[in-house]
Protein backbone atom coordinates (compact mmCIF):
# COMPACT_ATOMS: atom_id res chain seq x y z
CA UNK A 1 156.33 115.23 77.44
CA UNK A 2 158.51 118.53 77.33
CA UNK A 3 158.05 120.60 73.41
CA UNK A 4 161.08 123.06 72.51
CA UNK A 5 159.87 125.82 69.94
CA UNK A 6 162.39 127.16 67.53
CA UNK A 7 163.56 129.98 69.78
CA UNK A 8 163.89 127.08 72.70
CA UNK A 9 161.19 127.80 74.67
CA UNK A 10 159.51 125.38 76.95
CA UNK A 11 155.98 124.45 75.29
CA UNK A 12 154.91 121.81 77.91
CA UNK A 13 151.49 121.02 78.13
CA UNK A 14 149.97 121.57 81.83
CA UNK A 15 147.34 120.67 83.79
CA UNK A 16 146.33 123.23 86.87
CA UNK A 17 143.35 121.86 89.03
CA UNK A 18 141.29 124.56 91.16
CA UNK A 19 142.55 124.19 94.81
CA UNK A 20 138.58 123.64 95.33
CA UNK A 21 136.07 121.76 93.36
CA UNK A 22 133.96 118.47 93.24
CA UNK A 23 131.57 117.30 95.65
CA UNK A 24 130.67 119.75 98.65
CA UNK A 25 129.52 118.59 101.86
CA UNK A 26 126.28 118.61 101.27
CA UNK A 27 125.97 116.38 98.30
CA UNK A 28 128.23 114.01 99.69
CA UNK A 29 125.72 113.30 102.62
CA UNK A 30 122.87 113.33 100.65
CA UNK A 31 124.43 110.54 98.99
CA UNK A 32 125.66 108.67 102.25
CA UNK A 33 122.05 108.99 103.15
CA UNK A 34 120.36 107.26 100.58
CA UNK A 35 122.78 105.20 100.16
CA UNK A 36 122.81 103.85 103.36
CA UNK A 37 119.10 103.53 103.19
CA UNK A 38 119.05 101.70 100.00
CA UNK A 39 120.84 98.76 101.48
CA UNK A 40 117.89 98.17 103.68
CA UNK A 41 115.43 98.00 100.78
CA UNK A 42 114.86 100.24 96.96
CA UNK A 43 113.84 103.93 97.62
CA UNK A 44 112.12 106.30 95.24
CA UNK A 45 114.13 109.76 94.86
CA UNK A 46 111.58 112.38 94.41
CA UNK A 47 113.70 113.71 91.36
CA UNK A 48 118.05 113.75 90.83
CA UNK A 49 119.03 113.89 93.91
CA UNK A 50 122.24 115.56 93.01
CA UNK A 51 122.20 117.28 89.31
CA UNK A 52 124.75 115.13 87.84
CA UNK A 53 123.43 112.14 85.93
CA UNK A 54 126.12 109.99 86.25
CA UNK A 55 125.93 109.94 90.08
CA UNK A 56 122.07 109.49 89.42
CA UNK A 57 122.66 106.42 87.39
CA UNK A 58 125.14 104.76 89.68
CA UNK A 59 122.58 105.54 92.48
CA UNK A 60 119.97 103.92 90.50
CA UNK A 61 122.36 100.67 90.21
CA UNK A 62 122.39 100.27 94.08
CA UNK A 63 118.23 100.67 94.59
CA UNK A 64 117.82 104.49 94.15
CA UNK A 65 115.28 104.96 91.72
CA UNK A 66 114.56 109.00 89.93
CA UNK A 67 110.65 108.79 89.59
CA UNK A 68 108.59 111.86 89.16
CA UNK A 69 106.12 112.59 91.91
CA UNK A 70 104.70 110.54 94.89
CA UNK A 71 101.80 108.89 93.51
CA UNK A 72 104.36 107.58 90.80
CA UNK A 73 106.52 106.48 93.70
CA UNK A 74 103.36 104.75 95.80
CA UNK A 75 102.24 103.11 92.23
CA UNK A 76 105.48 101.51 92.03
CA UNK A 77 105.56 99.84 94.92
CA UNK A 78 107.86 102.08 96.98
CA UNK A 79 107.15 102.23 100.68
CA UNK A 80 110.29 105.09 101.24
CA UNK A 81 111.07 108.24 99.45
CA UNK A 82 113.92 110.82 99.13
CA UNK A 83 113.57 114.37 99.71
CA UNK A 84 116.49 115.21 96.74
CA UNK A 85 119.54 117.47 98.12
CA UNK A 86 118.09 120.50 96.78
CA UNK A 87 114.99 120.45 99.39
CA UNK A 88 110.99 120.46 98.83
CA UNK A 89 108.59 122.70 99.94
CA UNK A 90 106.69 121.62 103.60
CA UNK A 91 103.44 120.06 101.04
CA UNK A 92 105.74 117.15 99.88
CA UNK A 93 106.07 115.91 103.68
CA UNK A 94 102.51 115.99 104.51
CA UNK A 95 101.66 114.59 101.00
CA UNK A 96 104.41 112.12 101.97
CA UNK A 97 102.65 111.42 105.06
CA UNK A 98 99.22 110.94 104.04
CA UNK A 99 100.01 108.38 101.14
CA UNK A 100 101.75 106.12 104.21
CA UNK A 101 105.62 106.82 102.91
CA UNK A 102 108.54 107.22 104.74
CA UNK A 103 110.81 110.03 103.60
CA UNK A 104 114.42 110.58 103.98
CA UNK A 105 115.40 113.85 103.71
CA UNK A 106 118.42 114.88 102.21
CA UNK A 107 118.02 118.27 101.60
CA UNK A 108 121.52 119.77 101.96
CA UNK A 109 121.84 121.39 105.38
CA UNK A 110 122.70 125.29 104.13
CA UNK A 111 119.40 124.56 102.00
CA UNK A 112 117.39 124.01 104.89
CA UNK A 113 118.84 127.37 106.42
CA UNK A 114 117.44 129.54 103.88
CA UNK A 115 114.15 127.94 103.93
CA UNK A 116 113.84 128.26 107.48
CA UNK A 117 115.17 132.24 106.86
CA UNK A 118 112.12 132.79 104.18
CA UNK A 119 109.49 131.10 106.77
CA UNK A 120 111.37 133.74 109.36
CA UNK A 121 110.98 136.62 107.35
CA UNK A 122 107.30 135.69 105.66
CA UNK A 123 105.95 135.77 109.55
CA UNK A 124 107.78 139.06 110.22
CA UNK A 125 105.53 140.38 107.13
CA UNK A 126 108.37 140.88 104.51
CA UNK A 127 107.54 140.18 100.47
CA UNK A 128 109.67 137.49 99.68
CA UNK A 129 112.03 137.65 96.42
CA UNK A 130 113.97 134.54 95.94
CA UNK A 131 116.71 135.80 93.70
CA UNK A 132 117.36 132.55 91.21
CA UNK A 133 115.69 130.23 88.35
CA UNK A 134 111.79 129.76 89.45
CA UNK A 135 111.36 126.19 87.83
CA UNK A 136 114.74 124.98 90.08
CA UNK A 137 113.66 122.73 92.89
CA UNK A 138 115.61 124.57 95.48
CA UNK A 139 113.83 127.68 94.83
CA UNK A 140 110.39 126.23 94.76
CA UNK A 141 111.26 124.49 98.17
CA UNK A 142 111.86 128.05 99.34
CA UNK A 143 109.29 129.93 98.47
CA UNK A 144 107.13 126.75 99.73
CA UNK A 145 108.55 127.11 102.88
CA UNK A 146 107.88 130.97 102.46
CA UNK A 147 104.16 130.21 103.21
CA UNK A 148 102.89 132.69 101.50
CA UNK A 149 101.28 134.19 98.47
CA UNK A 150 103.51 137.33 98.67
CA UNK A 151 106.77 135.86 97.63
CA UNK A 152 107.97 135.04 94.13
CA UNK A 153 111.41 133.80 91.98
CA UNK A 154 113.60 136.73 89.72
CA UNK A 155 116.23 137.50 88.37
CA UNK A 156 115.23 140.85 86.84
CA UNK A 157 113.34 143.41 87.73
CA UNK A 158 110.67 142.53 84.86
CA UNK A 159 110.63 138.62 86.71
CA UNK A 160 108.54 141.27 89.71
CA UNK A 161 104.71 141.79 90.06
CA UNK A 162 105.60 145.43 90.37
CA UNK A 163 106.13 147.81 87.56
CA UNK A 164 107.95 150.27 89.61
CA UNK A 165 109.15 152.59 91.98
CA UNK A 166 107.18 153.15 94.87
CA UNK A 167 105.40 156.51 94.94
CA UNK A 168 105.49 156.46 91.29
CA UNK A 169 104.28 153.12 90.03
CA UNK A 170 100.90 152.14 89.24
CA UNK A 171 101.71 148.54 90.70
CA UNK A 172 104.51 149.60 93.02
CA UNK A 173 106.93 147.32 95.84
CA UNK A 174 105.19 146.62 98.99
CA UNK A 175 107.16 148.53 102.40
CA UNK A 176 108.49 145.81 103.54
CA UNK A 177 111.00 143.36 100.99
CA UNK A 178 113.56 141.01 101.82
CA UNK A 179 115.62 139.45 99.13
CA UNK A 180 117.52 136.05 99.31
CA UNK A 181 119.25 133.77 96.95
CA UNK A 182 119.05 130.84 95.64
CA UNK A 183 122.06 128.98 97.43
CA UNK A 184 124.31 128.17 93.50
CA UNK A 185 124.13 131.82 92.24
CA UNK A 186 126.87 134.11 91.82
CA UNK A 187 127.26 136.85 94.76
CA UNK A 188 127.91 139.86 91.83
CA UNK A 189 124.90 139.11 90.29
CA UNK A 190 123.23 138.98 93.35
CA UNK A 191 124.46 141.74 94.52
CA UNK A 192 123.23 143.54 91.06
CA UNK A 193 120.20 142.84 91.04
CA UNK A 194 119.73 144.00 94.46
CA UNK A 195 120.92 147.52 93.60
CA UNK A 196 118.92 147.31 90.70
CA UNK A 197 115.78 146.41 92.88
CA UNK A 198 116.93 149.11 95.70
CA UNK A 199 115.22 152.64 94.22
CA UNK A 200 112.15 150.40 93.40
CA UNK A 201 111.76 149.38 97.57
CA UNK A 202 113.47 151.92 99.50
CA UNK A 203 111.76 155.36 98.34
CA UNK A 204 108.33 156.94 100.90
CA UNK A 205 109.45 154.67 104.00
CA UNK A 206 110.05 151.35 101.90
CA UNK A 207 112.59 148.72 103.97
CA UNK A 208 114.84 146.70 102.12
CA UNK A 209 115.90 143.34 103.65
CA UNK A 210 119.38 142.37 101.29
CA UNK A 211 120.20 138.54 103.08
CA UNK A 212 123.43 136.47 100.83
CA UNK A 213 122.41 132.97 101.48
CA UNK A 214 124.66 131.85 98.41
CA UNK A 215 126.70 129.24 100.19
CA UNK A 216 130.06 128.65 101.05
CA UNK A 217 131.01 125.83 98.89
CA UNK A 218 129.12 128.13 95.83
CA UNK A 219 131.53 130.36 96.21
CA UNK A 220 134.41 128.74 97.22
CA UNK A 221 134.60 127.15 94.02
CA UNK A 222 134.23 130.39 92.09
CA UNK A 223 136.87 131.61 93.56
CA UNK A 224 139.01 128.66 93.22
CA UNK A 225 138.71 129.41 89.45
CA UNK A 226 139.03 132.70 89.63
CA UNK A 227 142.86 132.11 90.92
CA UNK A 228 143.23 130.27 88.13
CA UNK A 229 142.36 132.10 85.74
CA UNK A 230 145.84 133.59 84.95
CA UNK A 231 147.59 130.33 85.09
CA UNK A 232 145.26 128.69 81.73
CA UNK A 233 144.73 129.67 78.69
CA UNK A 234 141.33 126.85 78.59
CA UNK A 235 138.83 125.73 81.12
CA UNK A 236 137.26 123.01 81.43
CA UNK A 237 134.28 122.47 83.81
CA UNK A 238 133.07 118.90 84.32
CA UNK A 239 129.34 118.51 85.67
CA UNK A 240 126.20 118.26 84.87
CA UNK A 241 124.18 120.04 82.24
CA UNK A 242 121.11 120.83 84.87
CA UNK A 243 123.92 121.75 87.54
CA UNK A 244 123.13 125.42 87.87
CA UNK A 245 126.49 125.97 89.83
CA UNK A 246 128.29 124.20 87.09
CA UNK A 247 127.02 126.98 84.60
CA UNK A 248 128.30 129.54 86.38
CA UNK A 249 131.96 128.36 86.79
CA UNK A 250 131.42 128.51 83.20
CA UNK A 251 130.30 132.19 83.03
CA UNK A 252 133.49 133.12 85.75
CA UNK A 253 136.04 131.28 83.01
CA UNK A 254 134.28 133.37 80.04
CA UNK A 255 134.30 136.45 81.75
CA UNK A 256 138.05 136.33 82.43
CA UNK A 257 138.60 136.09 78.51
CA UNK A 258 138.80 132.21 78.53
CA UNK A 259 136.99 129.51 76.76
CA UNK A 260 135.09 127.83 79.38
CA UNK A 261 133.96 124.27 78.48
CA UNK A 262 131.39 122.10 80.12
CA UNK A 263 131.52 118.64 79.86
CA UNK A 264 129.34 115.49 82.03
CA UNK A 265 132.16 112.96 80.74
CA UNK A 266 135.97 112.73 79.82
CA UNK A 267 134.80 111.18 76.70
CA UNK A 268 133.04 114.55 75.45
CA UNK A 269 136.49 116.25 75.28
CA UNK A 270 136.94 117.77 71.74
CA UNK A 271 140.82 116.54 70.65
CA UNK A 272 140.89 119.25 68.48
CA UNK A 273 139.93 122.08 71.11
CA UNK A 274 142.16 121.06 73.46
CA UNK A 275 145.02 120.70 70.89
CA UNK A 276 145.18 124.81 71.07
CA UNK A 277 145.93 125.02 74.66
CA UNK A 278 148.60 124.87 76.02
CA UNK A 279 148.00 125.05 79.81
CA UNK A 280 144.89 123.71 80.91
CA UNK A 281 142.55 124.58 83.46
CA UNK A 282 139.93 122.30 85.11
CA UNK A 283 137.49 123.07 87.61
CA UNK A 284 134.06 120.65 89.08
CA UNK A 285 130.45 121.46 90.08
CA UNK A 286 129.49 120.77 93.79
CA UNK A 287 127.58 118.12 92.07
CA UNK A 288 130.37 116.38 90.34
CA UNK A 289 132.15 112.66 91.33
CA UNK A 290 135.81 112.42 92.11
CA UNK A 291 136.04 109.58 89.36
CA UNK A 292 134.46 111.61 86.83
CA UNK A 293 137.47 114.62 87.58
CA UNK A 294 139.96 112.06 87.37
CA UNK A 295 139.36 110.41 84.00
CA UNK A 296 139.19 114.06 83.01
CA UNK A 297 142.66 114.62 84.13
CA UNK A 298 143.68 110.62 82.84
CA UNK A 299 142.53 111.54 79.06
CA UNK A 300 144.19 114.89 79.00
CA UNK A 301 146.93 113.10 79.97
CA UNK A 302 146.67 110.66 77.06
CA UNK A 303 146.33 113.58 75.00
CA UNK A 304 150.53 114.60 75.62
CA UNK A 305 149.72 117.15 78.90
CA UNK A 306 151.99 116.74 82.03
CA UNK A 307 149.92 115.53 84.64
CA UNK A 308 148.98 117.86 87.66
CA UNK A 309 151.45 118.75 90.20
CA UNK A 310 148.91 119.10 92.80
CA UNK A 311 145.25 117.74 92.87
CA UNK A 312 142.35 119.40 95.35
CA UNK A 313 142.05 119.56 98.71
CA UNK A 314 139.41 118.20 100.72
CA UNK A 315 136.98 121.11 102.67
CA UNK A 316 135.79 120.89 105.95
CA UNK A 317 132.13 121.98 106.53
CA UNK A 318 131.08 125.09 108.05
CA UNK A 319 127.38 125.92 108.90
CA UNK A 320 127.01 129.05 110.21
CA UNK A 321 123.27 130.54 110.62
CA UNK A 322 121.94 133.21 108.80
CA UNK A 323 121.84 136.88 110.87
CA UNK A 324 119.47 136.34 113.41
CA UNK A 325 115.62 137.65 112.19
């Protein structure tokens, strides 16, 4: 439906979709896998397997049950678990193991890269600093992979065990640091705190190791929005509250000047916010269903906007390895 203002201007309501957003890779074999296992017989998921909880319940509907912990997931009966798409630390295998279950393992591919980069590193006698949230699974797998007691989660300089620069500080930086990321972060902010963390490392002979594991589809999808940015005058992200790469398309909208808007369901649109804008922007976690995107498009639709010209384009998957260590 086409609006004329009183000077005749053209006051249609638009939809722009990011050219990328929605289910990576990654998440879409981690759900092929247990998918595919669950027809065989129910399997315990050792947590979401993807942070969306739609795509959790709809899992749970064909035999893929969220539980806890292991011993939850041996109580129950189960005789197979499922390493979530986010990864686990080595422990979980051997525990695993020793309590006679079968795993399946769908820890996301470019996850298991940066664990493997951490062991690499740990051995070649680095500290580890995982730059990202320390209570996230994919961290914790990390730094379990790390091996090591000298390796920890921040995302500030006060997250550190040190209090300073080295040379100066009563509880300075070891000589050797290497400093990763947490695969869903934002590259500026990584980038940041890395300069931030620089004069702290680097002074009387210190070596700074500065790897960007944040993946490709991470920030692919920042990007995506960040194109669109001067199209819409609204954004509106659709995933999952515990979807850390959800949050920060939500940051990249409000730090172009725009509302950004996260919503798990179509149904959570606010009528009365999206009645200001006039061209509307929408954007996906990594983590997010196709159908979920598309009711979001169907009801602002039904709310008088022009549906998209254009929807997304399907990626193709690229795993490259990290610089060799």
């Amino acid at each position: 439906m086409t609006a004329r203002g009183s000077q005749g201007q053209n006051l249609e309501r638009t939809i722009v979709v990011a050219e990328v957003l929605g289910y990576c890779w990654g998440v879409r074999r981690a759900l092929d896998l247990v998918r595919e296992a669950a027809k065989e017989k129910p399997v315990a998921a050792l947590g979401d397997i993807i942070h969306n909880p739609a795509a959790v319940e709809e899992l749970a509907r064909e035999g893929v049950i969220p539980l806890p912990d292991l011993e939850a997931a041996k109580a129950a009966g189960f005789e197979r678990v499922a390493i979530t798409a986010h990864g686990a630390p080595p422990e979980r295998y051997r525990e695993s193991a020793a309590l006679g279950l079968e795993v399946i393992d769908t820890t996301c591919p470019l996850v298991t890269k940066v664990q493997r980069l951490a062991q690499r590193l740990a051995q070649q006698g680095y500290f580890i600093v995982v730059y990202g949230d320390a209570a996230h699974p994919e961290v914790r797998g990390v730094l379990g992979w790390a091996g090591t007691t000298r390796a920890c989660a921040a995302k500030q300089l006060s997250d550190l065990p040190w209090n300073g620069p080295r040379g100066v500080a009563s509880a300075p930086p070891p000589r050797k640091v290497a400093v990763i990321s947490q695969t869903t972060k934002r590259t500026d902010q990584f980038l940041a705190f890395a300069r931030q963390l620089a004069p702290w490392v680097l002074p009387h002979g210190g070596e700074l190791r500065i790897v960007n594991t944040i993946c490709q589809p991470t920030w692919e999808r920042q990007e995506a929005l960040a194109r669109l940015a001067s199209e819409v005058d609204l954004v509106i992200v659709v995933g999952g509250r515990k979807s850390s790469n959800a949050a920060r398309l939500v940051e990249v909208a409000r730090e172009f000047g725009l509302p950004g808007i996260l919503i798990e369901t179509a149904q959570e649109l606010d009528p009365e916010i999206v009645s200001r804008a006039r061209r509307v922007g929408i954007t996906a976690a990594a983590s997010t269903p196709d159908r979920l995107i598309l009711e979001t498009i169907e009801r602002l639709v039904s709310f008088g906007f022009s549906p998209p010209t254009t929807l997304w384009q399907e990626e193709e998957p690229e795993v490259l390895d990290f610089i060799d260590c």
